[in-house]
C-alpha atoms as a PDB file:
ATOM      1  CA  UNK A   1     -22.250  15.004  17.674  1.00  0.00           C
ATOM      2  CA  UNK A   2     -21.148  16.441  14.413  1.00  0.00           C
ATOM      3  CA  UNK A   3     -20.511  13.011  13.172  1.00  0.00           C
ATOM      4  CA  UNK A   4     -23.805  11.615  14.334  1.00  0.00           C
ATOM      5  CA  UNK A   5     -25.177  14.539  12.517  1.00  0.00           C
ATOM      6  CA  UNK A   6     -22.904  13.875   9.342  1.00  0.00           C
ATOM      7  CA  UNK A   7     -23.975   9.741  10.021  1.00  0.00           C
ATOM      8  CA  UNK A   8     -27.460  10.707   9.488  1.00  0.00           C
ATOM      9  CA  UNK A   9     -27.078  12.860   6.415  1.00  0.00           C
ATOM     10  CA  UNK A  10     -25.256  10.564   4.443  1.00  0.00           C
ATOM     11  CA  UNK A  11     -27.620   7.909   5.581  1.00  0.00           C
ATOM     12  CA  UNK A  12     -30.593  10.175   4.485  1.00  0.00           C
ATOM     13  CA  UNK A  13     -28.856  10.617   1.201  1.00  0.00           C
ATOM     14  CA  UNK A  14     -27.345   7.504   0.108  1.00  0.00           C
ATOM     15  CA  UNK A  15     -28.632   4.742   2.707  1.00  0.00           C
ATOM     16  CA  UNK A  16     -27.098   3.182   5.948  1.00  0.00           C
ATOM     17  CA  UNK A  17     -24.569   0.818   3.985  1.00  0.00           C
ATOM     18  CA  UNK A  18     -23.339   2.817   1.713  1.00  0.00           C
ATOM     19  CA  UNK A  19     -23.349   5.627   4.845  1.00  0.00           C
ATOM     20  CA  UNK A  20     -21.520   3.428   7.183  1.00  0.00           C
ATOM     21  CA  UNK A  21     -18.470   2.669   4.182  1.00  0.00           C
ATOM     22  CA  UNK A  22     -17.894   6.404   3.888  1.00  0.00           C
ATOM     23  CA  UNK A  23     -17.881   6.961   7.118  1.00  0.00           C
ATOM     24  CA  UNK A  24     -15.238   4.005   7.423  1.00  0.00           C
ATOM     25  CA  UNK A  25     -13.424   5.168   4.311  1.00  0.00           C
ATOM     26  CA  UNK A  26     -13.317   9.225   5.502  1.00  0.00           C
ATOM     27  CA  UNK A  27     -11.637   7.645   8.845  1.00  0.00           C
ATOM     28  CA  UNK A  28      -8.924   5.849   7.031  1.00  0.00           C
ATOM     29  CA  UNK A  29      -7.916   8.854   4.625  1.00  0.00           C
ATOM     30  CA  UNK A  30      -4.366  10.047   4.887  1.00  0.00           C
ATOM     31  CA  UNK A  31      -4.274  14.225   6.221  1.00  0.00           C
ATOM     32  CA  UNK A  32      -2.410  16.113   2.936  1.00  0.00           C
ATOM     33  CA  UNK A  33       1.115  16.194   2.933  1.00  0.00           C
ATOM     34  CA  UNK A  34       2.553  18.892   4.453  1.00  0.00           C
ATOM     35  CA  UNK A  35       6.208  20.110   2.772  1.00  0.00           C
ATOM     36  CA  UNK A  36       8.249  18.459   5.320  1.00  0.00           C
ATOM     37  CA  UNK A  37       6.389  14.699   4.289  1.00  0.00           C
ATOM     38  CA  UNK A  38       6.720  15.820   0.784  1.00  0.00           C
ATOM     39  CA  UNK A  39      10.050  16.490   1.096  1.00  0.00           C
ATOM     40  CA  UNK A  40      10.973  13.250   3.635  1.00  0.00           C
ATOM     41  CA  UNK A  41       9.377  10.859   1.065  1.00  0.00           C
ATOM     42  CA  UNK A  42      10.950  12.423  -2.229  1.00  0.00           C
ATOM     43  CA  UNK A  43      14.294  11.584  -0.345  1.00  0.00           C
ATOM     44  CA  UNK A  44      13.370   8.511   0.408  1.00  0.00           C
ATOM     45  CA  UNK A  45      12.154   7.765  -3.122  1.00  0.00           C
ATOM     46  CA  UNK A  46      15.558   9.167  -4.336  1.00  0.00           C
ATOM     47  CA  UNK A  47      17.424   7.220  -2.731  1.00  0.00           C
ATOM     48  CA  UNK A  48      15.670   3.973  -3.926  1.00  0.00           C
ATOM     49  CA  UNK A  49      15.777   5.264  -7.456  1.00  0.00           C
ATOM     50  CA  UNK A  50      19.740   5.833  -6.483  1.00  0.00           C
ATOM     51  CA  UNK A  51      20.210   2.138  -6.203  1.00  0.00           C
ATOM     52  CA  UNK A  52      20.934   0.448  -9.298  1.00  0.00           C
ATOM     53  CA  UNK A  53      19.458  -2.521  -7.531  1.00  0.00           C
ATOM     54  CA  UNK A  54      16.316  -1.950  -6.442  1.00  0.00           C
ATOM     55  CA  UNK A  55      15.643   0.360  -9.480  1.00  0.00           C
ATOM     56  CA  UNK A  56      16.134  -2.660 -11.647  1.00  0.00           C
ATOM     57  CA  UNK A  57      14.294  -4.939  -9.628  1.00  0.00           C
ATOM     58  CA  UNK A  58      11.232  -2.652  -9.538  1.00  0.00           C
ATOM     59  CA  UNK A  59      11.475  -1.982 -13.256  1.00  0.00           C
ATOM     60  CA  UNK A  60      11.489  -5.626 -13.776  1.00  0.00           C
ATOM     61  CA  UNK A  61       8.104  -6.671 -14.976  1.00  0.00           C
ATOM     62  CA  UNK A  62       8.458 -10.262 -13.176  1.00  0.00           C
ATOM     63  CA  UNK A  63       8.843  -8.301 -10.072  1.00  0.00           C
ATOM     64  CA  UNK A  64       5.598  -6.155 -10.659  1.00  0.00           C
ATOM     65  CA  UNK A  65       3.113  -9.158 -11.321  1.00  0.00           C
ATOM     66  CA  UNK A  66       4.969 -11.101  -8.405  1.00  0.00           C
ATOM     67  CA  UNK A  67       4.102  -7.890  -6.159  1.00  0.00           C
ATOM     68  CA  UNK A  68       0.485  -7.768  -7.700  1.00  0.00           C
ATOM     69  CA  UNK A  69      -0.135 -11.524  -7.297  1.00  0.00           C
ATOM     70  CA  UNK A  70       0.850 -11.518  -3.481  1.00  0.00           C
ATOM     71  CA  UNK A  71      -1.756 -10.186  -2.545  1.00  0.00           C
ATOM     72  CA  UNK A  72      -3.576 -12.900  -2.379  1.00  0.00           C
ATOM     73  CA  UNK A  73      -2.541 -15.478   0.917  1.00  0.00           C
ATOM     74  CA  UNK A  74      -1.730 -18.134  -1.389  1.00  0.00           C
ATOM     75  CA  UNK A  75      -0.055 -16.423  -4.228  1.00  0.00           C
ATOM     76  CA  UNK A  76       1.899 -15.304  -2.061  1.00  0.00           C
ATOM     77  CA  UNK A  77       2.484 -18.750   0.280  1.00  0.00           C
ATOM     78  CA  UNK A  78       3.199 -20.232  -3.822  1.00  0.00           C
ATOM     79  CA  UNK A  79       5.653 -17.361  -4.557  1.00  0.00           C
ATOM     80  CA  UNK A  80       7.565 -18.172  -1.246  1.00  0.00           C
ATOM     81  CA  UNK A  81       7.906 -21.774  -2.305  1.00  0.00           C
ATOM     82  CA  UNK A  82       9.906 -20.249  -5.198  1.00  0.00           C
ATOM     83  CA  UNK A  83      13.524 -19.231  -4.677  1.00  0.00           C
ATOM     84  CA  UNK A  84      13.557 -16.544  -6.933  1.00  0.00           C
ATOM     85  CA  UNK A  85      10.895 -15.052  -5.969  1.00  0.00           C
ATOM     86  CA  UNK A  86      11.520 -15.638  -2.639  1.00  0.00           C
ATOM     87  CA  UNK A  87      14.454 -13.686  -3.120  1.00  0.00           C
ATOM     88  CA  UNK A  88      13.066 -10.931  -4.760  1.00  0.00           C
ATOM     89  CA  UNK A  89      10.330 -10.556  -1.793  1.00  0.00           C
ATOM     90  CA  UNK A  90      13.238 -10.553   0.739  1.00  0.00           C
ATOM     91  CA  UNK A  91      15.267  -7.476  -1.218  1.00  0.00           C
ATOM     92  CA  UNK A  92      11.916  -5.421  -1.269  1.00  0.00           C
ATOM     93  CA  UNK A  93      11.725  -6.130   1.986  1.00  0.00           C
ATOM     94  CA  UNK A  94      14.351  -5.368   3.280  1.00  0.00           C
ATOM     95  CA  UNK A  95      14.635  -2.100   1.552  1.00  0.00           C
ATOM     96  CA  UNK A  96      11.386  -1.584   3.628  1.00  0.00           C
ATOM     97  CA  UNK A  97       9.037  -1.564  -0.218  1.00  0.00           C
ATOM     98  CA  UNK A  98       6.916  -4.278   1.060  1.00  0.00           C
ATOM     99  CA  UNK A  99       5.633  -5.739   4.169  1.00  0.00           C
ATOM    100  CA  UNK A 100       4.957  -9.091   5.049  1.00  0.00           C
ATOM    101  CA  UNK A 101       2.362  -9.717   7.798  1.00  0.00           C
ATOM    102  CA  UNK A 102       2.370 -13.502   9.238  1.00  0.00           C
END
């Protein structure tokens, strides 16, 4: 009921549309971090920044507009067409950086 309640505020205030996306957008925010997830994902950024590798490849400003341009379906079914970027995909990928959906 408090949502309802909340529903019908927002809706009051800012109209059903714009009520309904942040509604949608309140149930898709992350909880804070607590210490423990801060501390799990500044080891697991370590140990990416640790590898020469994948430091260099993420550096690499051919990397970052490849990464930015797949997100688009076919950017991304163009990039795979390419070997070298092809390649680059599969070593973020592996290192679990990106995720490919099919």
């Amino acid at each position: 009921e408090d949502e309802d309640a909340r529903r019908r505020a927002l809706e009051e205030k800012i109209g059903p549309l714009a009520a309904e996306v942040a509604m949608r957008a309140e149930q898709h925010r992350t909880p804070p971090a607590t210490p423990e997830t801060q501390h799990k994902e500044q080891s697991e950024v370590d140990a990416i920044l640790s590898n020469e590798d994948l430091r260099s490849l993420l550096m690499d400003p051919e990397t970052q507009r490849l990464v930015q341009r797949c997100g688009d379906p076919d950017e991304f079914r163009r990039a795979m067409r390419d070997p070298a970027a092809r390649a680059r995909i599969a070593r973020l990928r592996e290192a679990g950086l990106v995720q490919v959906e099919t």
